[in-house]
C-alpha atoms as a PDB file:
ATOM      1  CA  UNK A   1       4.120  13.420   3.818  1.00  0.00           C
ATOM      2  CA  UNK A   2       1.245  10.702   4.275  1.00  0.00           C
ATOM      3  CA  UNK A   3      -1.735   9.630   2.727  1.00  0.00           C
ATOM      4  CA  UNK A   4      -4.224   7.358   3.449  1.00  0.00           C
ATOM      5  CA  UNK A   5      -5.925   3.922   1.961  1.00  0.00           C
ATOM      6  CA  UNK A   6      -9.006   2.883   3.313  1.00  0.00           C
ATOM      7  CA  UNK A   7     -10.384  -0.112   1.819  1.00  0.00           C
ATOM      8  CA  UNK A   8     -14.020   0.608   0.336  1.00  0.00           C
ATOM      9  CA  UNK A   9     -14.884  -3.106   0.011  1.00  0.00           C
ATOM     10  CA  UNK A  10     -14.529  -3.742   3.744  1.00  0.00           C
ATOM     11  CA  UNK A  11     -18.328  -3.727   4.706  1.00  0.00           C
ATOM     12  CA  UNK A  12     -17.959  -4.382   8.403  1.00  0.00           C
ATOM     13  CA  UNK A  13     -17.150  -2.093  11.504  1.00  0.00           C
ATOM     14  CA  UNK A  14     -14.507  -3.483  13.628  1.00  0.00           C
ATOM     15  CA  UNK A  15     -15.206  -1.886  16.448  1.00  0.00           C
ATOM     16  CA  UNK A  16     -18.248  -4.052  16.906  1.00  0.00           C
ATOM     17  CA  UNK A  17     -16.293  -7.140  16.505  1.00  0.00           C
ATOM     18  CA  UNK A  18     -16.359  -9.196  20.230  1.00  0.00           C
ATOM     19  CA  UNK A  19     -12.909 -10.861  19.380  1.00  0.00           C
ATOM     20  CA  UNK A  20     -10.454  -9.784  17.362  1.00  0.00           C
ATOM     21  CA  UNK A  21      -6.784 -10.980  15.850  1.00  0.00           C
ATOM     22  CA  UNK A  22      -5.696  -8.623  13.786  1.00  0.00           C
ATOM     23  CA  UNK A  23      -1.993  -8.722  12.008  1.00  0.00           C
ATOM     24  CA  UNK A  24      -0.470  -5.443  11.406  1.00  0.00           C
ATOM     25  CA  UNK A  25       1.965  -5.748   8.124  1.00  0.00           C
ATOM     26  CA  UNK A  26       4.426  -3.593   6.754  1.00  0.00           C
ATOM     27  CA  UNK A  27       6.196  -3.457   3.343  1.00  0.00           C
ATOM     28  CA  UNK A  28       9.235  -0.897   3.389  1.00  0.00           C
ATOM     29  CA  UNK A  29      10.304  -0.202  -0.080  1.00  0.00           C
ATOM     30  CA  UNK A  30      12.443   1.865  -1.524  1.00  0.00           C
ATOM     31  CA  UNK A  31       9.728   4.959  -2.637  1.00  0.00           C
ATOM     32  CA  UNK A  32       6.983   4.033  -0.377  1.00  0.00           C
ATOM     33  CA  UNK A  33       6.387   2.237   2.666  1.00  0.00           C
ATOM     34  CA  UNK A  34       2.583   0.554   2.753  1.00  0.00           C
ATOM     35  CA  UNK A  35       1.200  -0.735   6.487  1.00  0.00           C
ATOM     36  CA  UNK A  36      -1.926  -2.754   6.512  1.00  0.00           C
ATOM     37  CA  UNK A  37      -4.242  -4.295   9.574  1.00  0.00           C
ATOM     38  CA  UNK A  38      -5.362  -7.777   8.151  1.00  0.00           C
ATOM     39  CA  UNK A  39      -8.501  -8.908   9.690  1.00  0.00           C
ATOM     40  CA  UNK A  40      -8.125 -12.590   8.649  1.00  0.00           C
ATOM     41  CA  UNK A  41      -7.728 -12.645   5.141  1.00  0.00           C
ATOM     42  CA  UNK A  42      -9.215  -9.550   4.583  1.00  0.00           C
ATOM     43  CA  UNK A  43      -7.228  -6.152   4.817  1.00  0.00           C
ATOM     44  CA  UNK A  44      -9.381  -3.746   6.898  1.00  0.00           C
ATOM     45  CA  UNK A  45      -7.418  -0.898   6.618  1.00  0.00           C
ATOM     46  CA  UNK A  46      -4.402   0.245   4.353  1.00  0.00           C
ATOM     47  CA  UNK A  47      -2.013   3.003   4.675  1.00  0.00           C
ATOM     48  CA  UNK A  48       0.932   4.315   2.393  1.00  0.00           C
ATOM     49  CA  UNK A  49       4.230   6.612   3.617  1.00  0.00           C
ATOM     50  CA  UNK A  50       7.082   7.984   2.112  1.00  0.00           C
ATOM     51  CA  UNK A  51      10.058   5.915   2.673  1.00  0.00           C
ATOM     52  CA  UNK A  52      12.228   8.641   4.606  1.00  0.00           C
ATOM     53  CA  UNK A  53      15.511   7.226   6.309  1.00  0.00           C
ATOM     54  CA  UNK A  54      15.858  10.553   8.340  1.00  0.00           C
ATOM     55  CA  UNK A  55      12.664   9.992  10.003  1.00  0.00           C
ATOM     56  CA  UNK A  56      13.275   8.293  13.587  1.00  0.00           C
ATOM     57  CA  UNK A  57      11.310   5.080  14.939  1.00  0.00           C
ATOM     58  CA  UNK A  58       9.611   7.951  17.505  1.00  0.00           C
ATOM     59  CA  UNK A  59       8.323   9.535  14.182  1.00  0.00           C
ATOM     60  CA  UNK A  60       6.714   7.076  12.044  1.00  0.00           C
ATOM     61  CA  UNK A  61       4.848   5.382  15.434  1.00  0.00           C
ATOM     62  CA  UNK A  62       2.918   9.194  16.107  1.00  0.00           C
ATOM     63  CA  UNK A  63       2.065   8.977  12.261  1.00  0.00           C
ATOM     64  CA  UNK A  64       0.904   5.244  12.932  1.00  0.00           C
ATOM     65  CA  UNK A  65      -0.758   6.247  15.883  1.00  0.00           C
ATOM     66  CA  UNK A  66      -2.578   8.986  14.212  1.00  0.00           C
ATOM     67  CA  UNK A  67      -3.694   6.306  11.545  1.00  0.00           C
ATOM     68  CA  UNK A  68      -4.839   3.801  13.883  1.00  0.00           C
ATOM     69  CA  UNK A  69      -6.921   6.837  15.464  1.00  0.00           C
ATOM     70  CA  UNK A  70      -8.582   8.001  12.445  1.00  0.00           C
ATOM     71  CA  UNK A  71      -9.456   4.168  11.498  1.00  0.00           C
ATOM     72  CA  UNK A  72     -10.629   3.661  15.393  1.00  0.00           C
ATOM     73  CA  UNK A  73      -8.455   0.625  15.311  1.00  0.00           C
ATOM     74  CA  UNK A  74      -7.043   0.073  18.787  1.00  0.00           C
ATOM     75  CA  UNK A  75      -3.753  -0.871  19.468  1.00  0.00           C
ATOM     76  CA  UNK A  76      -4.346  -3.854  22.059  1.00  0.00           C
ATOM     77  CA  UNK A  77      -6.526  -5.893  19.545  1.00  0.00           C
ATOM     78  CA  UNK A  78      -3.962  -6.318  17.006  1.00  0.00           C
ATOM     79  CA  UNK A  79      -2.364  -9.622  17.813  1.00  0.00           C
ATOM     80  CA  UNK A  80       1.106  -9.531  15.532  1.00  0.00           C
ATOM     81  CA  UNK A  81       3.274  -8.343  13.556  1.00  0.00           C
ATOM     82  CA  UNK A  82       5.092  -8.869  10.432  1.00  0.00           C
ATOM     83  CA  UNK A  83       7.767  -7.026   8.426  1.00  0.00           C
ATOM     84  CA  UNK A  84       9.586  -6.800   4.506  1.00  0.00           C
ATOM     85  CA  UNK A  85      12.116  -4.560   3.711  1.00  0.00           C
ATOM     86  CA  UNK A  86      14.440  -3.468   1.224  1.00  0.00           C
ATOM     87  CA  UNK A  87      15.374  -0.658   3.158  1.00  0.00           C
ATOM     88  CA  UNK A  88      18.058  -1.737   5.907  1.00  0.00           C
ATOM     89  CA  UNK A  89      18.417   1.744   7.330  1.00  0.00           C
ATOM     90  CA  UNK A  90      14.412   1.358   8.285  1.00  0.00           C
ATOM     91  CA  UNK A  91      14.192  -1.994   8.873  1.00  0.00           C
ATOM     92  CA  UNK A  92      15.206  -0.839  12.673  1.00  0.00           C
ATOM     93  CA  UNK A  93      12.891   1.693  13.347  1.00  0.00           C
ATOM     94  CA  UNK A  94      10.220  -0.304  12.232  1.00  0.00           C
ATOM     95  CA  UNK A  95      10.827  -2.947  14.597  1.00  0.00           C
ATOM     96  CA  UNK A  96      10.334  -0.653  17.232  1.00  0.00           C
ATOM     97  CA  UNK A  97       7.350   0.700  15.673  1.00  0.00           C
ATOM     98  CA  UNK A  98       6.106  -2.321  15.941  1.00  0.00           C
ATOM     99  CA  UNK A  99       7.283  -2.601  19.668  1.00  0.00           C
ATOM    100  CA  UNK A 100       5.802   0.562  20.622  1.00  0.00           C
ATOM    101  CA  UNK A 101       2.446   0.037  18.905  1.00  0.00           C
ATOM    102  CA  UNK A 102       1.827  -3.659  19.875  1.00  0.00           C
ATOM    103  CA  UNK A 103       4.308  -4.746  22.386  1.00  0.00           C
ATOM    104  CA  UNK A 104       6.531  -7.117  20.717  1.00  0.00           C
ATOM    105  CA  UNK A 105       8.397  -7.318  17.882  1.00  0.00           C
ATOM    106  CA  UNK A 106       7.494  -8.221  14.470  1.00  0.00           C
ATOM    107  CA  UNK A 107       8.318 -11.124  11.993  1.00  0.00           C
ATOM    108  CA  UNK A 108      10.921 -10.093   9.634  1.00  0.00           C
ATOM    109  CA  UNK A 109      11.170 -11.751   6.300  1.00  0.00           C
ATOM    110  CA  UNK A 110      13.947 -12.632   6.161  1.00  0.00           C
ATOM    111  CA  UNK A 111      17.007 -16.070   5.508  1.00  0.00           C
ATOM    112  CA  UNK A 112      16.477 -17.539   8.942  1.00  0.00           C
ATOM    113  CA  UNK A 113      13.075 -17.636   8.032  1.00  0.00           C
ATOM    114  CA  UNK A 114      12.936 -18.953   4.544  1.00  0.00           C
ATOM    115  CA  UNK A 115      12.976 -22.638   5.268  1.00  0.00           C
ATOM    116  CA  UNK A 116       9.665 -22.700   6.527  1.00  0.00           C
ATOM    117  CA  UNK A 117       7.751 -21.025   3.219  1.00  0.00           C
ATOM    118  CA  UNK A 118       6.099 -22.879   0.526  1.00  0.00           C
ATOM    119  CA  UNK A 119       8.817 -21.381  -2.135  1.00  0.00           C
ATOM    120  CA  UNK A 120      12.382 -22.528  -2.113  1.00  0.00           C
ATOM    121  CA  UNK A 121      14.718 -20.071  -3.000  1.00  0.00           C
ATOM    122  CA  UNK A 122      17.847 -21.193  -4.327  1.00  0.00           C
ATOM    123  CA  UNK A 123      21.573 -21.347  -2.113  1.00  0.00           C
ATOM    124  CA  UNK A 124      23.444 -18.657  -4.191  1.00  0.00           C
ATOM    125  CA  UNK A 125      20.369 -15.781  -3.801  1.00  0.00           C
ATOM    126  CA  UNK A 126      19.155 -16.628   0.020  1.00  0.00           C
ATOM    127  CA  UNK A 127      21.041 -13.413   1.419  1.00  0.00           C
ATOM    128  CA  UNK A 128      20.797 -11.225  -1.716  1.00  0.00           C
ATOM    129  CA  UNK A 129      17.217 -11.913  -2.913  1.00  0.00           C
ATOM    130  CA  UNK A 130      14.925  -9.103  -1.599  1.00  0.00           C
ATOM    131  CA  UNK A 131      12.497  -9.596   0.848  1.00  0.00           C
ATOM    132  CA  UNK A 132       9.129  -8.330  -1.360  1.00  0.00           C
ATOM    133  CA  UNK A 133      10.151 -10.575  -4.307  1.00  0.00           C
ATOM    134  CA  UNK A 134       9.901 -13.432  -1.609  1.00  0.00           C
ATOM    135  CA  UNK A 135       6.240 -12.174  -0.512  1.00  0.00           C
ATOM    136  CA  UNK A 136       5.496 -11.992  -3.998  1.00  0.00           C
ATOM    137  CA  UNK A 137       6.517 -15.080  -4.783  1.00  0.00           C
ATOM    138  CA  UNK A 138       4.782 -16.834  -1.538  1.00  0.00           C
ATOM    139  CA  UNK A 139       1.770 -15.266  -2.591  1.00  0.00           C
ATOM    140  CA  UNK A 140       1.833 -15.502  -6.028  1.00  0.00           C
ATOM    141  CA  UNK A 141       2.827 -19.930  -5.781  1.00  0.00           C
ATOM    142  CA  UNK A 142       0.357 -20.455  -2.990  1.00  0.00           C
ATOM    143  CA  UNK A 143      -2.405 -18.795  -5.336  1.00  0.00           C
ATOM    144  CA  UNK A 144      -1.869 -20.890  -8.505  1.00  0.00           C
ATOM    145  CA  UNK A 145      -0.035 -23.856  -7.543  1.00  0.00           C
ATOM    146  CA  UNK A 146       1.935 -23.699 -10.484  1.00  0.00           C
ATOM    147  CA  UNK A 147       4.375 -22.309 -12.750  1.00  0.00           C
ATOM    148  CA  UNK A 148       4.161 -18.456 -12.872  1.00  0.00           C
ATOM    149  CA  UNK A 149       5.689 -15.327 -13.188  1.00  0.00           C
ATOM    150  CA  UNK A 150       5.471 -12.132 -10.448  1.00  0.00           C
ATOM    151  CA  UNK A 151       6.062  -8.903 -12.778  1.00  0.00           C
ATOM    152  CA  UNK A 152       6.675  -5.962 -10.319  1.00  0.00           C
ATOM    153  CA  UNK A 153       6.295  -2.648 -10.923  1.00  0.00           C
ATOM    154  CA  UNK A 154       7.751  -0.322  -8.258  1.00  0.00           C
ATOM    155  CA  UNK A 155      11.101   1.673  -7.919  1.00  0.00           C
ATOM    156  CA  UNK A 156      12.593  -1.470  -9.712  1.00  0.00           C
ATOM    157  CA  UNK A 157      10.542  -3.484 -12.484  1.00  0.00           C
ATOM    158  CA  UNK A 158      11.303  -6.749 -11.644  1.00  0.00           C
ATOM    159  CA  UNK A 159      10.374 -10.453 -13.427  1.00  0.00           C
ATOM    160  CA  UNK A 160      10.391 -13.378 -10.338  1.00  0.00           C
ATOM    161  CA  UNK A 161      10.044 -16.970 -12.280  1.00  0.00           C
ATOM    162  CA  UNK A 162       8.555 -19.562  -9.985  1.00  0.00           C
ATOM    163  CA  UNK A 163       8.265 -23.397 -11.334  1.00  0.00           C
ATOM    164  CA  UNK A 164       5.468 -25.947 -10.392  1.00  0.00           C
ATOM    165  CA  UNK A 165       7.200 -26.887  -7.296  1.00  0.00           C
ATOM    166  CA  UNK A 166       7.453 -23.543  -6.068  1.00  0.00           C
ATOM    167  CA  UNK A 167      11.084 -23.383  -6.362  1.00  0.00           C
ATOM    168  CA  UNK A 168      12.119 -19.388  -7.641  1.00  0.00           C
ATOM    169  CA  UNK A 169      14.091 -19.902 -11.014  1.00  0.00           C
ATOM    170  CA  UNK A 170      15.405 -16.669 -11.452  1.00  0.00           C
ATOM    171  CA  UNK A 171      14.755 -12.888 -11.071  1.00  0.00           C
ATOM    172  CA  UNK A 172      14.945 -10.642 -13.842  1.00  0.00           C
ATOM    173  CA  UNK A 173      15.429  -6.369 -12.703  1.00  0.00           C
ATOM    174  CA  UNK A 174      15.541  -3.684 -14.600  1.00  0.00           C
ATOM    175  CA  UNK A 175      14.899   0.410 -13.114  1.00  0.00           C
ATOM    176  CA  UNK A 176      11.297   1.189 -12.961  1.00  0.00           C
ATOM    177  CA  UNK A 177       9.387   3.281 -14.768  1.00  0.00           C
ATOM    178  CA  UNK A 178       9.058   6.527 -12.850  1.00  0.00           C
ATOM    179  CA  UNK A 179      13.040   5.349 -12.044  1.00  0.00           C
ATOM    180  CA  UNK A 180      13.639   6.031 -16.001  1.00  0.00           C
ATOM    181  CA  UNK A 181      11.545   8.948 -16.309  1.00  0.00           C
ATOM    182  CA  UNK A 182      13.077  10.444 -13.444  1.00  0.00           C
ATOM    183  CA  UNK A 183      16.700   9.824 -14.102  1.00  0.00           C
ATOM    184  CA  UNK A 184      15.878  11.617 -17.638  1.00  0.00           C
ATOM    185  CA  UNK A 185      14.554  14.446 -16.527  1.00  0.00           C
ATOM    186  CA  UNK A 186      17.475  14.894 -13.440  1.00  0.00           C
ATOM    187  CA  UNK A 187      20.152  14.012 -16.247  1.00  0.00           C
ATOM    188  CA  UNK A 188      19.288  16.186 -19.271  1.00  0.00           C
ATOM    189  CA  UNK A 189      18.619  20.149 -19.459  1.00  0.00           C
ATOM    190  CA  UNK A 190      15.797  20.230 -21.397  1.00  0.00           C
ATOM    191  CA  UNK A 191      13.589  17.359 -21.260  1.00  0.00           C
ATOM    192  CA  UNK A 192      11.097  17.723 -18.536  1.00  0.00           C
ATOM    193  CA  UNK A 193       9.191  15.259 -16.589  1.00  0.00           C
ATOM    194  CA  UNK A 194       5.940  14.485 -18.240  1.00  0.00           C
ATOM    195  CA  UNK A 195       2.791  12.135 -16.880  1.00  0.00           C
ATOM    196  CA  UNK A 196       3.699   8.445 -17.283  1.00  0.00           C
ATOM    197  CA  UNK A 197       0.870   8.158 -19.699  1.00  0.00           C
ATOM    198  CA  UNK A 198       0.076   6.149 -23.418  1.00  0.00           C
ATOM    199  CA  UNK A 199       0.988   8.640 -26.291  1.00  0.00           C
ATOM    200  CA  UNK A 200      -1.252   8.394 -29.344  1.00  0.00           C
ATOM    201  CA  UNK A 201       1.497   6.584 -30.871  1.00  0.00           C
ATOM    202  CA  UNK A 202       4.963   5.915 -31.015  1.00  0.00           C
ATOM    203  CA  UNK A 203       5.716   8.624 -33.476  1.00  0.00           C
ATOM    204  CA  UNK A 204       6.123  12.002 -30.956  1.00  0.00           C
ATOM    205  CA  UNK A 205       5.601  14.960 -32.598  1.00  0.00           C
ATOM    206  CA  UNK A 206       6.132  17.049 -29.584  1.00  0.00           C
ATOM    207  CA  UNK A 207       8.815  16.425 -26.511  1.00  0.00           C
ATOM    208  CA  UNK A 208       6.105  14.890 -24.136  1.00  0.00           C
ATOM    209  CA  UNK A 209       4.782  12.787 -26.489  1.00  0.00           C
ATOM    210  CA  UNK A 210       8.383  11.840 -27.057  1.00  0.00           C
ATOM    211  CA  UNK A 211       9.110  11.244 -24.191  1.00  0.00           C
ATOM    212  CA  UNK A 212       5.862   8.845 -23.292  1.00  0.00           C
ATOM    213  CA  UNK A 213       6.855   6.987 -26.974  1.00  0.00           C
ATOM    214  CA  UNK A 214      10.468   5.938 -25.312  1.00  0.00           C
ATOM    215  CA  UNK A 215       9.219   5.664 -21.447  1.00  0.00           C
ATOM    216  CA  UNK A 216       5.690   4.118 -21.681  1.00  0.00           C
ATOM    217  CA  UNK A 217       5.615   1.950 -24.975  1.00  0.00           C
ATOM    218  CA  UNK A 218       9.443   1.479 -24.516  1.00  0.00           C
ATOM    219  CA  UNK A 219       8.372  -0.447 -21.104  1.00  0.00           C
ATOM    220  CA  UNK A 220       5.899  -2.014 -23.138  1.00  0.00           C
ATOM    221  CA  UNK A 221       8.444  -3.878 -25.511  1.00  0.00           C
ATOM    222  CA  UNK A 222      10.172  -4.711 -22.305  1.00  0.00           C
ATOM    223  CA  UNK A 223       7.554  -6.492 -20.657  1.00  0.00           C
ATOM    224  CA  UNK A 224       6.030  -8.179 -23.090  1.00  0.00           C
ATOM    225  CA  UNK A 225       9.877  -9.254 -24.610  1.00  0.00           C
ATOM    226  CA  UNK A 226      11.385 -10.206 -21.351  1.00  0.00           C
ATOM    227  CA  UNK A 227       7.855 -12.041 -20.490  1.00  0.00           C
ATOM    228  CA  UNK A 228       8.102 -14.322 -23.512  1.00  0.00           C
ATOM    229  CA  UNK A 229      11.822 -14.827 -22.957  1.00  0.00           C
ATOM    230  CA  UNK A 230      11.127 -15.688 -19.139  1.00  0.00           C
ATOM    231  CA  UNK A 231       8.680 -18.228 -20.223  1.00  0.00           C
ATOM    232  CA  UNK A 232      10.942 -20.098 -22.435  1.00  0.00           C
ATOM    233  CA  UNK A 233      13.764 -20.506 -20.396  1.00  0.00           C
ATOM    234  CA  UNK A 234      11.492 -21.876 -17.675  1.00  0.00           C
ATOM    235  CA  UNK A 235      10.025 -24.026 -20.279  1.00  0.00           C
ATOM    236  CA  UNK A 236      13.794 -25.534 -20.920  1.00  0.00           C
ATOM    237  CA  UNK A 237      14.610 -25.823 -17.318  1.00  0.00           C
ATOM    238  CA  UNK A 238      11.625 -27.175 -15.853  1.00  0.00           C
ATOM    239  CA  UNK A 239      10.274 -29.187 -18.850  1.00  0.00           C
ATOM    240  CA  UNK A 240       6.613 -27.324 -18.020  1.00  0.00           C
ATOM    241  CA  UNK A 241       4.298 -25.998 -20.966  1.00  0.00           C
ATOM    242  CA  UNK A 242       4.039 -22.526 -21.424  1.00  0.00           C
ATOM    243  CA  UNK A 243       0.353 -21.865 -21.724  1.00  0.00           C
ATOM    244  CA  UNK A 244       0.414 -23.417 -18.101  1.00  0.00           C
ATOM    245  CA  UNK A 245       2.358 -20.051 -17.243  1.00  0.00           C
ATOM    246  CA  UNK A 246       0.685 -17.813 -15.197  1.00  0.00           C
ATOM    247  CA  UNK A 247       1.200 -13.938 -14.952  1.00  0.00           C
ATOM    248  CA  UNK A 248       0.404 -11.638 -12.572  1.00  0.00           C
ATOM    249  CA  UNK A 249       1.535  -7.754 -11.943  1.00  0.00           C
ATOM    250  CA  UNK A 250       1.714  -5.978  -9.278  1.00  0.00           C
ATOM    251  CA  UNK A 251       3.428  -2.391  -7.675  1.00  0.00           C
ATOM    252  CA  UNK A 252       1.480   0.943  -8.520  1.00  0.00           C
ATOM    253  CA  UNK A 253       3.141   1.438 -11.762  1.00  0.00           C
ATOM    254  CA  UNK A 254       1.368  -1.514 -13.579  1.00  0.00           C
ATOM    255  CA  UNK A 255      -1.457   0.740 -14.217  1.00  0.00           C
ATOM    256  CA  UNK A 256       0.383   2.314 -16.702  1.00  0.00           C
ATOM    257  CA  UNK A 257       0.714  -0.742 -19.025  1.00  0.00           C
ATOM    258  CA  UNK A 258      -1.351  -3.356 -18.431  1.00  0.00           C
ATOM    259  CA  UNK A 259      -4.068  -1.572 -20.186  1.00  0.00           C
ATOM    260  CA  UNK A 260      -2.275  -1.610 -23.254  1.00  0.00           C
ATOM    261  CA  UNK A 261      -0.380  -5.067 -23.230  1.00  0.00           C
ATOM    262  CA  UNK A 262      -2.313  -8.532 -22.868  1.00  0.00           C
ATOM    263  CA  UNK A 263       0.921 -10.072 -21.314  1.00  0.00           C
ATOM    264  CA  UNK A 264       0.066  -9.068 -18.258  1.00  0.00           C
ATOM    265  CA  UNK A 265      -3.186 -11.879 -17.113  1.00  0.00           C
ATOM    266  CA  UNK A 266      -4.028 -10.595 -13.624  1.00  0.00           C
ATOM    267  CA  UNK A 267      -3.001  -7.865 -11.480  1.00  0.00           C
ATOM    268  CA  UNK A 268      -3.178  -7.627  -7.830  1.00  0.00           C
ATOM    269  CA  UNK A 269      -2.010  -4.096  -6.006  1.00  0.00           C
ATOM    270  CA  UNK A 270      -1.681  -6.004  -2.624  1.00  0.00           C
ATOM    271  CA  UNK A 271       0.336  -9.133  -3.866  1.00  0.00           C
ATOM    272  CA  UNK A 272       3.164  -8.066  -1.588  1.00  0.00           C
ATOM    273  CA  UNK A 273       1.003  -7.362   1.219  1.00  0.00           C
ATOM    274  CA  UNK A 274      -1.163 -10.919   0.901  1.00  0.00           C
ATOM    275  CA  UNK A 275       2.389 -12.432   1.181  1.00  0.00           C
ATOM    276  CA  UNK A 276       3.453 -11.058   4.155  1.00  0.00           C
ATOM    277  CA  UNK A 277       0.028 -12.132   5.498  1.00  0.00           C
ATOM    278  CA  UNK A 278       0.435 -15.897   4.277  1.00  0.00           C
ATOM    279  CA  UNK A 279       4.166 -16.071   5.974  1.00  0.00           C
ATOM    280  CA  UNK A 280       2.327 -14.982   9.095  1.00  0.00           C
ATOM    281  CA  UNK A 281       0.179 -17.942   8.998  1.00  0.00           C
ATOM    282  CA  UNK A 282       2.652 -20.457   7.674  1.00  0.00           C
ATOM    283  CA  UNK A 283       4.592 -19.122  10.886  1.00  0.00           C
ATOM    284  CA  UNK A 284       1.260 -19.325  12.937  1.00  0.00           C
ATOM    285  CA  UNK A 285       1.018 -15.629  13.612  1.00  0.00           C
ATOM    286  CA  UNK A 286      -2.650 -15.192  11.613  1.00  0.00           C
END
């Protein structure tokens, strides 16, 4: 049901710590849902959960609990909160995780809040932009200062263009890889679910090797296509120069292509999570 993160590079003990302000963040997506103590900039501890909307607010605080006791993080020295989702039908029970665990409720990313980050985000999308691509984006502007692109990979694959000034130019979506792998395998008889691996090549000579030709190098063409296409439309809106472009990836699934595609520059697992962290402290919270 659970499994847990803990970060290796984290060389300290917090329990030693005199003073401490620690942010507890969650991201609620549609597959997984990740929870993270920051201890400043630095995430101490990391945990990831199936997203489950039957599971009750009573629920997911014992697993939290349970987390915080393995980690020996006590509850009374983390300081705030703050919250993405994507799932509505959890964004509730969260908030009163958050209530039970720390005593008051958390930040939610959310339109009311979006005048106060360093992105804009334009009229028409404020209430149907997701809340992740917004962390991603925060994060993503406030790290380059510049024209770049945020290439997602979770349950949706999803392209966020951001211009110099940090305004969002667009959002590109398509389904996600283990998405299209899955809604093969559910929606034919015989083609099974294979690992969402490189084949040798992109002639298969056997079904899984098939399979990984039109899946894996098929999601290749996409990012690397959409990617160029991305850049050149911001290029004719914005007037910027494309080798001042940055690209980073991000979600779990981004594993499975970046080693074989050099459109991808930089990748950073916790992009979503860094985000939530910099809204906190735009909103004085860490």
């Amino acid at each position: 049901y659970f499994r847990l993160y803990k970060c290796s590079h984290i060389g300290y003990n917090i329990r030693k710590r005199r003073k401490l302000q620690l942010l507890l963040v969650f991201d609620i997506g549609n597959t997984n849902i990740v929870a993270a103590v920051f201890d400043g900039e630095r995430i101490a501890y990391q945990w990831r959960l199936y997203s489950d909307t039957k599971r009750t607010a009573d629920e997911y605080t014992s697993v939290m609990r349970s987390f915080f006791r393995d980690a020996k993080v006590p509850e009374s020295e983390i300081d705030s909160a703050v919250l993405s989702s994507v799932v509505p039908l959890l964004t509730g029970p969260f908030i009163s995780v958050a209530v039970n665990l720390i005593g008051k409720k958390p930040l939610i990313v959310a339109p009311p809040l979006f005048d106060k980050l360093p992105v804009k985000i334009p009229e028409s999308a404020v209430h149907q932009i997701g809340s992740d691509i917004v962390c991603n984006a925060v994060e993503a502007y406030c790290r380059f200062r510049g024209p770049c692109i945020v290439v997602d990979f979770g349950t949706a694959l999803t392209f966020t263009a951001i211009d110099a000034q940090g305004a969002i130019q667009g959002v590109a979506i398509a389904p996600g890889l283990g998405t299209a792998l899955r809604s093969l395998f559910n929606n034919t008889a015989q083609l099974p679910s294979v690992p969402l691996e490189s084949p040798p090549d992109a002639l298969g000579t056997n079904t899984i090797h098939s399979i990984q030709a039109g899946i894996v190098l098929g999601y290749k063409g996409l990012t690397e296509s959409l990617t160029a296409r991305i850049k050149s439309d911001l290029c004719k809106k914005t007037g910027c120069n494309s080798a001042s472009i940055r690209v980073i990836a991000t979600g779990g699934l981004n594993s499975v292509i970046k080693p074989i595609t050099d459109t991808l520059e930089s990748v950073d697992k916790a992009l979503t999570l860094k985000g939530l962290r910099r809204i906190a402290a735009v909103c004085k919270l860490a």
